[in-house]
PDB file of N, CA and C in Angstrom:
ATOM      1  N   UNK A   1      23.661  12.662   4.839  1.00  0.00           N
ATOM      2  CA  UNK A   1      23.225  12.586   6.224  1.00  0.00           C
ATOM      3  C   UNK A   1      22.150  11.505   6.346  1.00  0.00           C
ATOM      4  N   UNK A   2      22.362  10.595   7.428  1.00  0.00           N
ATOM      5  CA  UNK A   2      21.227   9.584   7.882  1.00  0.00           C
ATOM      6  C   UNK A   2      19.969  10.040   8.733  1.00  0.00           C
ATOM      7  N   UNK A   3      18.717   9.966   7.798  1.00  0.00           N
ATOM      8  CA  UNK A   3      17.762  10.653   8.508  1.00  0.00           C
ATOM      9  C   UNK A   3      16.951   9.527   9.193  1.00  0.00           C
ATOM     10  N   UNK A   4      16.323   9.710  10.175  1.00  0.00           N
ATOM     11  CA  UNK A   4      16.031   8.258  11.323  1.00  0.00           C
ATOM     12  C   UNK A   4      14.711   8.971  11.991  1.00  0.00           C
ATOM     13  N   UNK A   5      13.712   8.167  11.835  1.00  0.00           N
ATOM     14  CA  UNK A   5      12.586   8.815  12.300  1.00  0.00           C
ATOM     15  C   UNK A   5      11.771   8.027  13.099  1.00  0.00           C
ATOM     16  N   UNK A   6      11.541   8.728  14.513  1.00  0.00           N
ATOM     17  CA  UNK A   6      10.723   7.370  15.504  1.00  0.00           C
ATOM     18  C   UNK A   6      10.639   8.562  16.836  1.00  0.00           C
ATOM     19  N   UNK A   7      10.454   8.097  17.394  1.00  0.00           N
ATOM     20  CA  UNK A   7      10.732   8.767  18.738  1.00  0.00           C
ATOM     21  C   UNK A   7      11.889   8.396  20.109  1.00  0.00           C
ATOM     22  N   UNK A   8      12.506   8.991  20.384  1.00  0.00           N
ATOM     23  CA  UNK A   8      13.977   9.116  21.028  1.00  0.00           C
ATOM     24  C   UNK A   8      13.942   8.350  21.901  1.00  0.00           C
ATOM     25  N   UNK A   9      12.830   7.827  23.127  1.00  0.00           N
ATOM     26  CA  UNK A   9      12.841   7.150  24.040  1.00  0.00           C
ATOM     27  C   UNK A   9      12.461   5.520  23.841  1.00  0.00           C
ATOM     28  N   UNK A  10      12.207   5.212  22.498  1.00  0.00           N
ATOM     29  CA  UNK A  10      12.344   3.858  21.461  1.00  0.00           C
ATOM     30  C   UNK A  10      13.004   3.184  21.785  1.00  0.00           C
ATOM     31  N   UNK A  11      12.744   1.765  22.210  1.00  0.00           N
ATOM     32  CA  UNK A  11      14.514   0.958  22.256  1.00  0.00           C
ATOM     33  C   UNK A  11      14.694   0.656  20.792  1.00  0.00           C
ATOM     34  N   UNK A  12      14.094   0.342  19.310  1.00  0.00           N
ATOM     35  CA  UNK A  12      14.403   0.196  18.744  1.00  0.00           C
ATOM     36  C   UNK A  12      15.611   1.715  17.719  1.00  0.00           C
ATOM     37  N   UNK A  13      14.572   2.486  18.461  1.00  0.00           N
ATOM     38  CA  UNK A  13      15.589   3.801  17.652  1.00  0.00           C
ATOM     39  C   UNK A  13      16.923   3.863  18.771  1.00  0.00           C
ATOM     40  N   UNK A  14      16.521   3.832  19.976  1.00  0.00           N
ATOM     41  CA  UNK A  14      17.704   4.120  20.694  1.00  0.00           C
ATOM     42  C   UNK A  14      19.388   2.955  20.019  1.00  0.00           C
ATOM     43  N   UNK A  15      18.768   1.974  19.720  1.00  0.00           N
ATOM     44  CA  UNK A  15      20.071   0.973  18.754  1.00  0.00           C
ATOM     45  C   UNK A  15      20.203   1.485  17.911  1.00  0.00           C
ATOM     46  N   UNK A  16      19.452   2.240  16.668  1.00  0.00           N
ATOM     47  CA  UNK A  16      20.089   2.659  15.475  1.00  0.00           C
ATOM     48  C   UNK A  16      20.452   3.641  15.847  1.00  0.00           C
ATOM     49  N   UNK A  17      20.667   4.489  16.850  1.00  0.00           N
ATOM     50  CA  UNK A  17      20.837   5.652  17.072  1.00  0.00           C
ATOM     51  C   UNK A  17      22.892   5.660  18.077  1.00  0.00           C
ATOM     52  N   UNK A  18      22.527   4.339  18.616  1.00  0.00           N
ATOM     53  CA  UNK A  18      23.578   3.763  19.384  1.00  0.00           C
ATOM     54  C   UNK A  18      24.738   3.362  17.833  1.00  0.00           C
ATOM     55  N   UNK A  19      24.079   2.394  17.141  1.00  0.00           N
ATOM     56  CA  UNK A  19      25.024   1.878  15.813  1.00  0.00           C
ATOM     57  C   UNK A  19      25.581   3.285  15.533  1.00  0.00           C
ATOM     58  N   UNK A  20      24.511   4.426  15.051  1.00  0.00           N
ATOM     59  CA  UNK A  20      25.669   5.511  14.398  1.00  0.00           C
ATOM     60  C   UNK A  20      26.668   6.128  14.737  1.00  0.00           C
ATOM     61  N   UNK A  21      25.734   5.927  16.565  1.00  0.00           N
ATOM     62  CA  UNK A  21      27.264   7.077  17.223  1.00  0.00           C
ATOM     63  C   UNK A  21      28.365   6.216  17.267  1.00  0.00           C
ATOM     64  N   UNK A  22      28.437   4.800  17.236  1.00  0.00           N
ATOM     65  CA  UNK A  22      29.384   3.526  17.043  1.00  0.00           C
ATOM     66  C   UNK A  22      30.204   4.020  16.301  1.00  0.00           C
ATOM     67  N   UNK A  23      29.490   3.901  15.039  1.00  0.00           N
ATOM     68  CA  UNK A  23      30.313   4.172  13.965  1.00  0.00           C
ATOM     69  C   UNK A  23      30.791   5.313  13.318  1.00  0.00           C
ATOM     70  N   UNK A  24      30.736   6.526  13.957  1.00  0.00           N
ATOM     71  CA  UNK A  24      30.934   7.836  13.704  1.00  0.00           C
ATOM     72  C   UNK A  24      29.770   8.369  12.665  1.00  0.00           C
ATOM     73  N   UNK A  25      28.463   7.520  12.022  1.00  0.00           N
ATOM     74  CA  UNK A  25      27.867   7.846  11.370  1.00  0.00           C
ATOM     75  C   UNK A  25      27.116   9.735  11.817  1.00  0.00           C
ATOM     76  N   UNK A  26      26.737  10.420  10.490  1.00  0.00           N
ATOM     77  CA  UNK A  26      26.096  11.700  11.309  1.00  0.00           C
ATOM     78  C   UNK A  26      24.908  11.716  10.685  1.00  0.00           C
ATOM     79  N   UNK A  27      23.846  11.553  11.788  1.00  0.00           N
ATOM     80  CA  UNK A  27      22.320  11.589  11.532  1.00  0.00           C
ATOM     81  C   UNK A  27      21.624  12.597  12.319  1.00  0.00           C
ATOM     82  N   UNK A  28      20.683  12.738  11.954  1.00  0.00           N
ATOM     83  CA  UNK A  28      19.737  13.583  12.593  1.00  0.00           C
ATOM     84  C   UNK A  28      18.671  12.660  12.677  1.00  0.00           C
ATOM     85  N   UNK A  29      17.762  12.964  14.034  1.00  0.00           N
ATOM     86  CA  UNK A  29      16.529  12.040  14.500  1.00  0.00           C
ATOM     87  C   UNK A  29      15.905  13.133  14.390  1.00  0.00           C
ATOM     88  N   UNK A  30      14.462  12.579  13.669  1.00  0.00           N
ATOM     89  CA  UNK A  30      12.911  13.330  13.644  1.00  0.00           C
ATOM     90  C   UNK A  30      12.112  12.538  14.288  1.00  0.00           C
ATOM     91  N   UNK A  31      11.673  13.294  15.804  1.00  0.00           N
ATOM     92  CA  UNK A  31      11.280  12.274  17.075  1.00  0.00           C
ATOM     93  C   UNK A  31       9.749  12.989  16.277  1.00  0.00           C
ATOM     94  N   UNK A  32       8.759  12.292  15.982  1.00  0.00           N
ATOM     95  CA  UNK A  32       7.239  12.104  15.803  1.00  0.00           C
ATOM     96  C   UNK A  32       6.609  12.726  17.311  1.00  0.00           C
ATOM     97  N   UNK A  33       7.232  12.336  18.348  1.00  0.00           N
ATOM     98  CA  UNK A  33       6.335  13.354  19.451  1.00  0.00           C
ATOM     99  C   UNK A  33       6.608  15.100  19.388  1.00  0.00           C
ATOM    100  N   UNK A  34       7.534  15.372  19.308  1.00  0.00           N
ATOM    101  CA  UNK A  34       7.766  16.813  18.891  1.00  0.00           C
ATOM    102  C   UNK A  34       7.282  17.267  17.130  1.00  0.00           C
ATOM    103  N   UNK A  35       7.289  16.487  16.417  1.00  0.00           N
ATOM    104  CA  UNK A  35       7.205  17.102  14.731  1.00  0.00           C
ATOM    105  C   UNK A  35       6.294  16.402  14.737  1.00  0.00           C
ATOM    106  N   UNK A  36       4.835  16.661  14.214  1.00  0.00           N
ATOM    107  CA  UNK A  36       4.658  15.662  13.311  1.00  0.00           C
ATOM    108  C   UNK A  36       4.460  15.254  11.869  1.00  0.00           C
ATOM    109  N   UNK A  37       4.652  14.140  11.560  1.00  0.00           N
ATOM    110  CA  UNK A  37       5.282  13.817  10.168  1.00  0.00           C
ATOM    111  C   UNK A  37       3.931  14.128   9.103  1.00  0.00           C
ATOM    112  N   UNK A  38       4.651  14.981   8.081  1.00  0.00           N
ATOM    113  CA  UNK A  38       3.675  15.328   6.765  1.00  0.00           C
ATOM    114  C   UNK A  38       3.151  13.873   6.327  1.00  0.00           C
ATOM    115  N   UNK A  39       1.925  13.671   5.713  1.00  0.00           N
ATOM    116  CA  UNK A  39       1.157  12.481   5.128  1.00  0.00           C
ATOM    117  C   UNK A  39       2.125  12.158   3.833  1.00  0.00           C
ATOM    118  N   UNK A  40       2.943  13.243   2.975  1.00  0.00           N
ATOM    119  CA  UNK A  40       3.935  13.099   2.296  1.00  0.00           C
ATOM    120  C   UNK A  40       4.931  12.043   2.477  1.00  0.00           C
ATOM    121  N   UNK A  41       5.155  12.131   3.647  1.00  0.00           N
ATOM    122  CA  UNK A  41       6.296  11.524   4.300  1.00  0.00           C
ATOM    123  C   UNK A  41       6.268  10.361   4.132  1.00  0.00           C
ATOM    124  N   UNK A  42       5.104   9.908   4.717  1.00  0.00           N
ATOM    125  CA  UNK A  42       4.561   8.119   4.550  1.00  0.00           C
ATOM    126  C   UNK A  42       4.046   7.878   3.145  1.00  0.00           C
ATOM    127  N   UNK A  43       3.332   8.717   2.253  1.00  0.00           N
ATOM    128  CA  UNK A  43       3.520   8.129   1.119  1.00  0.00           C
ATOM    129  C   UNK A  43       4.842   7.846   0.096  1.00  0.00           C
ATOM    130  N   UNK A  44       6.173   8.729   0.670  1.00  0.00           N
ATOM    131  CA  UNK A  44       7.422   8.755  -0.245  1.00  0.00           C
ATOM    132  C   UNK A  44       7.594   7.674   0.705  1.00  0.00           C
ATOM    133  N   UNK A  45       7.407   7.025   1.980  1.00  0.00           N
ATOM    134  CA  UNK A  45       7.861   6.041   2.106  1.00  0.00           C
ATOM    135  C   UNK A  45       6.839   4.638   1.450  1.00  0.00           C
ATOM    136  N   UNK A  46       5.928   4.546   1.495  1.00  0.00           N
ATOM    137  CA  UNK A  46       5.085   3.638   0.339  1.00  0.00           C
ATOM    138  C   UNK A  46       5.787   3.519  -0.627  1.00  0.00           C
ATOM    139  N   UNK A  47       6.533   3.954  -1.254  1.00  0.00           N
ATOM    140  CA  UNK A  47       6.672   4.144  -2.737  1.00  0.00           C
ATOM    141  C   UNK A  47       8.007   2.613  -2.703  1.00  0.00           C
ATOM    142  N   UNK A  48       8.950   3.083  -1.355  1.00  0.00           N
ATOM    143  CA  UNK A  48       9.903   1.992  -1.025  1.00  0.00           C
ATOM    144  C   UNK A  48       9.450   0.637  -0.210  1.00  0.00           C
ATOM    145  N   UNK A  49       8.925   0.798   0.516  1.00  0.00           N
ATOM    146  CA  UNK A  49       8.470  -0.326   1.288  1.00  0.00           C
ATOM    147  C   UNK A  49       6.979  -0.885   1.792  1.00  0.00           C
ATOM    148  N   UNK A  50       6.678  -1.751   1.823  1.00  0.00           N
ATOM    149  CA  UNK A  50       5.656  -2.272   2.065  1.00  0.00           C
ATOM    150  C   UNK A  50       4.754  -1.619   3.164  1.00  0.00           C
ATOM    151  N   UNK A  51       3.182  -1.593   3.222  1.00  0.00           N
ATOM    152  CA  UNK A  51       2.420  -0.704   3.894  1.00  0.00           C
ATOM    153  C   UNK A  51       2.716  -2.058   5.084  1.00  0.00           C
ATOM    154  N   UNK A  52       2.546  -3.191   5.408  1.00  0.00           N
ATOM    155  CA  UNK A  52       2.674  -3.774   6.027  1.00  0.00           C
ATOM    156  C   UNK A  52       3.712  -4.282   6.594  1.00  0.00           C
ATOM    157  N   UNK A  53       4.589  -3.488   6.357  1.00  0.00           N
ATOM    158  CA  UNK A  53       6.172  -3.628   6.901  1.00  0.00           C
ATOM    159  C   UNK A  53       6.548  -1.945   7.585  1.00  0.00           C
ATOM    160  N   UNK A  54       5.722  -1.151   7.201  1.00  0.00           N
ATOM    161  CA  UNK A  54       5.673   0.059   7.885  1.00  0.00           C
ATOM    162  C   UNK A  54       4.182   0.310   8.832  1.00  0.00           C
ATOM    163  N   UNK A  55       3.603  -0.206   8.789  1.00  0.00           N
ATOM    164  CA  UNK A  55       2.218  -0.046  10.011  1.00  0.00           C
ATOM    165  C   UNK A  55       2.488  -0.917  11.024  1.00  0.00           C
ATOM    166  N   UNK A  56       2.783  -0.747  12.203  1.00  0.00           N
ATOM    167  CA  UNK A  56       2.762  -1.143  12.924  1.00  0.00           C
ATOM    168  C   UNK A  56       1.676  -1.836  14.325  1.00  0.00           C
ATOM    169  N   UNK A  57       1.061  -2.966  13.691  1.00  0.00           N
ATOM    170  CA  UNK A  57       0.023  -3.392  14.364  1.00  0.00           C
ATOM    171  C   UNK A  57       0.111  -4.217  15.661  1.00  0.00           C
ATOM    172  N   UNK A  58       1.632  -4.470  16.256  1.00  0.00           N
ATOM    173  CA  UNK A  58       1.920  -4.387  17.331  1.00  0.00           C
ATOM    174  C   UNK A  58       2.130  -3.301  18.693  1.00  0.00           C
ATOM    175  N   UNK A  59       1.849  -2.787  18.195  1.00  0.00           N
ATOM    176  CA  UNK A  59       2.277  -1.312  18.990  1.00  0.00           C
ATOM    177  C   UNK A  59       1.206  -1.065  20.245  1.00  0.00           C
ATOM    178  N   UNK A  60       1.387  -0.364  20.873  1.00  0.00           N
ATOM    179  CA  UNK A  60       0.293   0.076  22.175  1.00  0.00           C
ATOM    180  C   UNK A  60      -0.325   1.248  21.659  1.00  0.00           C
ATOM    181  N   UNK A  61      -0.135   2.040  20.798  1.00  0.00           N
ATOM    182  CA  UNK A  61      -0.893   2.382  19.931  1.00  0.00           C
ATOM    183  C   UNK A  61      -2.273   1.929  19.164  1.00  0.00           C
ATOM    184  N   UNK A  62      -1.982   0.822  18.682  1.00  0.00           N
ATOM    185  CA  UNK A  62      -2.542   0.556  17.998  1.00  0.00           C
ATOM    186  C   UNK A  62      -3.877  -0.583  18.852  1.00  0.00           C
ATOM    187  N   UNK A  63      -3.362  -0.784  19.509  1.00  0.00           N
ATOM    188  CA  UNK A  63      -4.160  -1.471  20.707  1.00  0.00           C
ATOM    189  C   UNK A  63      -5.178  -0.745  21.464  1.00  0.00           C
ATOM    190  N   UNK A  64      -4.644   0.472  21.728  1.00  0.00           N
ATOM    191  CA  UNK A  64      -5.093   1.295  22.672  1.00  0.00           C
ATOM    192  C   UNK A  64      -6.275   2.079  21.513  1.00  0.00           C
ATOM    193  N   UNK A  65      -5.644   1.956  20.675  1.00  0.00           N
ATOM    194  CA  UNK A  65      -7.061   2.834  19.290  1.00  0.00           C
ATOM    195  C   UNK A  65      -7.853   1.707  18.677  1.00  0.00           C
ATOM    196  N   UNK A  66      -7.626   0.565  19.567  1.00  0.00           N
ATOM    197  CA  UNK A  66      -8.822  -0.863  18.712  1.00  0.00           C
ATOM    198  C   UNK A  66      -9.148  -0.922  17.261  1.00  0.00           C
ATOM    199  N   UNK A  67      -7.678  -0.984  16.440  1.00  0.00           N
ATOM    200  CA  UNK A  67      -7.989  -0.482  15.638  1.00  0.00           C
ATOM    201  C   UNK A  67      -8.080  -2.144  14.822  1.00  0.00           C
ATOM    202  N   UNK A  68      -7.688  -3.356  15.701  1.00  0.00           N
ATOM    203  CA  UNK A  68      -7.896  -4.689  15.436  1.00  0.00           C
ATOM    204  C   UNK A  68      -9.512  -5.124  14.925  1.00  0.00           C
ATOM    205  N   UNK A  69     -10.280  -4.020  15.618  1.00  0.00           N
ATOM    206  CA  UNK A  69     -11.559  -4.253  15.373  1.00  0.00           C
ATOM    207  C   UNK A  69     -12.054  -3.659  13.954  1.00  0.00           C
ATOM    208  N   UNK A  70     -11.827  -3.084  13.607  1.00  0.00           N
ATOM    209  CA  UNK A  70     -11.561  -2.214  12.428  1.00  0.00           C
ATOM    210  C   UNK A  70     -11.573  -2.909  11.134  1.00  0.00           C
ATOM    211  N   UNK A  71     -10.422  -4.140  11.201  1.00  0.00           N
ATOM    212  CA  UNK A  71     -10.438  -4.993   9.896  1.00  0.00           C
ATOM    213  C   UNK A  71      -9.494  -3.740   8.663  1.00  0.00           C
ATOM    214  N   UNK A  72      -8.997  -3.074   8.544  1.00  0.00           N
ATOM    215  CA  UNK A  72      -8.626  -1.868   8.238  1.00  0.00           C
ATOM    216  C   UNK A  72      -7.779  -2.663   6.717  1.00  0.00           C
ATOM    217  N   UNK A  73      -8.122  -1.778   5.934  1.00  0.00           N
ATOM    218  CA  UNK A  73      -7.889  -2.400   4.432  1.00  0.00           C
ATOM    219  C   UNK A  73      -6.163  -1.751   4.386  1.00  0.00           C
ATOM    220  N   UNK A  74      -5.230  -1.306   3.100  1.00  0.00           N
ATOM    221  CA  UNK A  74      -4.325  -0.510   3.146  1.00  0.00           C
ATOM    222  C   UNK A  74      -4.556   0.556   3.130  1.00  0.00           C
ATOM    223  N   UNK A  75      -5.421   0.842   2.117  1.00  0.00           N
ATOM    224  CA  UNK A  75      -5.835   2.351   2.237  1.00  0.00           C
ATOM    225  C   UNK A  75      -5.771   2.832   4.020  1.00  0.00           C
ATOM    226  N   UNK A  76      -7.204   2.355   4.624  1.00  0.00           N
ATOM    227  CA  UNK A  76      -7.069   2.983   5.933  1.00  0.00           C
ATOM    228  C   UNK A  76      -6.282   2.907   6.343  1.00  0.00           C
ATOM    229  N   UNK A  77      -5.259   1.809   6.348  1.00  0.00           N
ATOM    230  CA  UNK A  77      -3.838   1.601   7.469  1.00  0.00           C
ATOM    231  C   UNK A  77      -3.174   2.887   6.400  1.00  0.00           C
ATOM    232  N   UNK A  78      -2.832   3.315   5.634  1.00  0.00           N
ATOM    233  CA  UNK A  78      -2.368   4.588   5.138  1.00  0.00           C
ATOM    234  C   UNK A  78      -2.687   5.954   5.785  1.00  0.00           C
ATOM    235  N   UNK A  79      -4.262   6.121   6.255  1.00  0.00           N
ATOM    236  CA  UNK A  79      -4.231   7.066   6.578  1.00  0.00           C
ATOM    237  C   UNK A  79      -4.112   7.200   8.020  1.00  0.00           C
ATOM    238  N   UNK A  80      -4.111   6.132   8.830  1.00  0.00           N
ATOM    239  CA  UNK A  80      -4.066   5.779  10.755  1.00  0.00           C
ATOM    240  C   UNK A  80      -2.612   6.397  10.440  1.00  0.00           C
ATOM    241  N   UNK A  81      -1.975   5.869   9.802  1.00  0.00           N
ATOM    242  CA  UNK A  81      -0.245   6.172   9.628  1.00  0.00           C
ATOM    243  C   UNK A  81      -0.188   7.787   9.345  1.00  0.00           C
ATOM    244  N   UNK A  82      -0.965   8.707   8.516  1.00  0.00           N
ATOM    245  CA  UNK A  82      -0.616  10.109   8.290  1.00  0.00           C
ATOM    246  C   UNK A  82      -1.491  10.578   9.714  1.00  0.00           C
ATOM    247  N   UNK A  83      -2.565  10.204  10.295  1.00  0.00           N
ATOM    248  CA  UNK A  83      -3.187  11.162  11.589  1.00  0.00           C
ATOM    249  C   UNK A  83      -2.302  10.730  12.828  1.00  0.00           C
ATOM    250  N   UNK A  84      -1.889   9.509  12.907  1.00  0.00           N
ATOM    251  CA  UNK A  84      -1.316   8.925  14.240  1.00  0.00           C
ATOM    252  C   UNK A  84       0.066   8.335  13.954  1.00  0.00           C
ATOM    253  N   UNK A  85       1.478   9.146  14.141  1.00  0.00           N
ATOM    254  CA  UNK A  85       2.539   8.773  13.747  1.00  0.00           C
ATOM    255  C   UNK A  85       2.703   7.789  14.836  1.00  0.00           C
ATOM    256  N   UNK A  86       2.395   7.863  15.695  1.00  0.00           N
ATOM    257  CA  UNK A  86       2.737   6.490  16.474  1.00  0.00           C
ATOM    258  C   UNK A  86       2.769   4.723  16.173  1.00  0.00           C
ATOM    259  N   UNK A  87       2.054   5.028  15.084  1.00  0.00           N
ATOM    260  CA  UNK A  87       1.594   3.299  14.301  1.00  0.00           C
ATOM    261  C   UNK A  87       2.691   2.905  13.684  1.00  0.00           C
ATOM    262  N   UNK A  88       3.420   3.952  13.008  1.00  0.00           N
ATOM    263  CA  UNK A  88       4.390   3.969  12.476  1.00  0.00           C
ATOM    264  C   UNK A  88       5.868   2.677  13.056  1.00  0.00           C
ATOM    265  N   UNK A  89       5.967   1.719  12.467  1.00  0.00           N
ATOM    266  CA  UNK A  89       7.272   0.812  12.777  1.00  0.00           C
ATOM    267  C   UNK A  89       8.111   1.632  13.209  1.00  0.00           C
ATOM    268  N   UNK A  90       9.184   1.818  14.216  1.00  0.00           N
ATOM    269  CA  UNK A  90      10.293   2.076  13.759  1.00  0.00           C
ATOM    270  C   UNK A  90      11.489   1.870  14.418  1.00  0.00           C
ATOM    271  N   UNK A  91      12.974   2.675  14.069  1.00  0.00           N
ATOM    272  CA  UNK A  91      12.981   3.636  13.368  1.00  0.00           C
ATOM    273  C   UNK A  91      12.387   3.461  12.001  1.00  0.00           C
ATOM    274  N   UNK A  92      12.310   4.919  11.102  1.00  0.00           N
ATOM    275  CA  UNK A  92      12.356   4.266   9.657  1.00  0.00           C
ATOM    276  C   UNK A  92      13.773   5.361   9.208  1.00  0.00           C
ATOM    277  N   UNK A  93      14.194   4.791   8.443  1.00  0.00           N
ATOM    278  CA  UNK A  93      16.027   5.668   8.415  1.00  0.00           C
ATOM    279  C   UNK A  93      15.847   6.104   6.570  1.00  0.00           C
ATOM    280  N   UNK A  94      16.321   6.894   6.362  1.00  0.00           N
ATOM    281  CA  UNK A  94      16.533   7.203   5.112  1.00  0.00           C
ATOM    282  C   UNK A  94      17.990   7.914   4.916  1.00  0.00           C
ATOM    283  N   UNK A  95      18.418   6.937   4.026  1.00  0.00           N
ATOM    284  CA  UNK A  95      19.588   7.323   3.525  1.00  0.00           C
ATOM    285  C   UNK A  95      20.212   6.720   2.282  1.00  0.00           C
ATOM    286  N   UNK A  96      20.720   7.823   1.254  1.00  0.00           N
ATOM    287  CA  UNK A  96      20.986   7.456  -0.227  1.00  0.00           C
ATOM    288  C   UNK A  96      19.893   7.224  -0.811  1.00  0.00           C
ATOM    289  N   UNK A  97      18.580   7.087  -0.706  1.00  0.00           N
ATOM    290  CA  UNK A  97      17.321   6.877  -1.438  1.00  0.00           C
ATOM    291  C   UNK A  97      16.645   5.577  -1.406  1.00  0.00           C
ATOM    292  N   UNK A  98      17.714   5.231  -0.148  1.00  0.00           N
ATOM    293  CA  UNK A  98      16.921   3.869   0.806  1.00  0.00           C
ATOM    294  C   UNK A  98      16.148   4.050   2.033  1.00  0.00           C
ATOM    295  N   UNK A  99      15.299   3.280   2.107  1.00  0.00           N
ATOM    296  CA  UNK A  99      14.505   3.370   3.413  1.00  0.00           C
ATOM    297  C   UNK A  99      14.243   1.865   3.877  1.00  0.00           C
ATOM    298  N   UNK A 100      14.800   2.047   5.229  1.00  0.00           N
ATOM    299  CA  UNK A 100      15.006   0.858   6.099  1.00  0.00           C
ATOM    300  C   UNK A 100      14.114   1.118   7.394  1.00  0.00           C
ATOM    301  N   UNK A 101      13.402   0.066   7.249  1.00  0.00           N
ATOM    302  CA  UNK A 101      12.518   0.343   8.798  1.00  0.00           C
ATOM    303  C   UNK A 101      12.502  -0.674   9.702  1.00  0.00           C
ATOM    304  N   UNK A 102      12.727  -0.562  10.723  1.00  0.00           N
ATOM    305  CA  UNK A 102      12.878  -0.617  12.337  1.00  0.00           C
ATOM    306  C   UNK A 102      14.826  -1.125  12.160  1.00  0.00           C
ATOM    307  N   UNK A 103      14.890  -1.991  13.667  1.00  0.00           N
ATOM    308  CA  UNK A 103      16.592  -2.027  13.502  1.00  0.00           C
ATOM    309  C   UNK A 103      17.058  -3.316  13.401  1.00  0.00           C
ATOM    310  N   UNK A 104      17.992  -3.931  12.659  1.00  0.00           N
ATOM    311  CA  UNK A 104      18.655  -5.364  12.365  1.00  0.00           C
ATOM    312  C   UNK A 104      20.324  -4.818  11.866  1.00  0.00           C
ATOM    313  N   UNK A 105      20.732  -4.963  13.367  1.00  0.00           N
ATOM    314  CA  UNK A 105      22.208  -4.588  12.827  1.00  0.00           C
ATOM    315  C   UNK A 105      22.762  -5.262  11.668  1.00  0.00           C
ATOM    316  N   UNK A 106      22.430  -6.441  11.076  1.00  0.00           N
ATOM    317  CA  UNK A 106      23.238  -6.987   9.794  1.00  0.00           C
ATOM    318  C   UNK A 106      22.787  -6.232   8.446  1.00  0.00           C
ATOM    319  N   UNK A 107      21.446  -5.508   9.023  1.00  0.00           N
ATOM    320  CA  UNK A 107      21.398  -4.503   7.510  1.00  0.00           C
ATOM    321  C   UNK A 107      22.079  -3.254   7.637  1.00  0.00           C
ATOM    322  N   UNK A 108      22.142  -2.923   8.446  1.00  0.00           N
ATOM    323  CA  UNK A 108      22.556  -1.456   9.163  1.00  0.00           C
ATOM    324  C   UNK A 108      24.201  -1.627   8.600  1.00  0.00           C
ATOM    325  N   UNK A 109      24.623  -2.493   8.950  1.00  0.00           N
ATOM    326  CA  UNK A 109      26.212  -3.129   8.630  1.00  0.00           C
ATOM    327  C   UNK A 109      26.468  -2.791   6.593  1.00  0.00           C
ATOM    328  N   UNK A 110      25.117  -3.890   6.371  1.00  0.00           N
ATOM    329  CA  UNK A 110      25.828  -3.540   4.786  1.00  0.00           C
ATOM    330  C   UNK A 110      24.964  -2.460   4.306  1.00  0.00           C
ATOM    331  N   UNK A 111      23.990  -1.801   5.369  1.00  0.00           N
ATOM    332  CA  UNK A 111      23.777  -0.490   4.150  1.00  0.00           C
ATOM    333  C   UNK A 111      24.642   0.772   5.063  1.00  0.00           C
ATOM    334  N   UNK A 112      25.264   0.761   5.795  1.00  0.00           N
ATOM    335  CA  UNK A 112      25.651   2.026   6.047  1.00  0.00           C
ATOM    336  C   UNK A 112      27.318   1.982   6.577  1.00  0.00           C
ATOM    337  N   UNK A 113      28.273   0.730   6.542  1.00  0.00           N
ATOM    338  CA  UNK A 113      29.601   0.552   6.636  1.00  0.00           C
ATOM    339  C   UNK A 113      30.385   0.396   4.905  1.00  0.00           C
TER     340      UNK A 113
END
């Protein structure tokens, strides 16, 4: 099962979410405004991908918490990411013991066709 984690009203999740039903893929979405995500979560994702390819310092989030002023090392951008899932890139998708974050249909293509 393709697990996809962001929040539902996302345009970026709403495309990976669009690709699966495309493709008959079967996922389940973990929308961050209803759950929120264990500090676990983001460190098993550390382990795959870059802290700076998963913090999202574009976000209105992240704007809105001035967190530009901050200067914020990885460590802290680690923990903004376990108190405030919103910083969070996404989607971030896990599937087979890959983790892919936000959406680029040409990866989506060769990791999940």
């Amino acid at each position: 099962m393709i697990e996809v984690y962001g929040i539902k009203n996302c345009d970026s999740v709403k495309k990976a979410i669009t690709f699966f039903k495309k493709h008959d893929l079967p996922y389940q979405l973990h929308d961050f405004k209803t759950a929120a995500l264990p500090c676990q979560k983001v460190e098993e994702w550390l382990k795959n991908v870059d802290i700076k390819t998963l913090f999202n310092s574009r976000s209105t989030t992240y704007r809105a918490l001035n967190l530009k002023e901050l200067n914020l090392d990885e460590t802290a951008q680690q923990e903004w990411l376990c108190k405030e899932n919103l910083l969070i890139k996404r989607p971030v998708v896990e599937y087979n013991g890959e983790v892919i974050v936000g959406f680029n249909e040409e990866i989506y293509t060769r990791s999940f066709l």
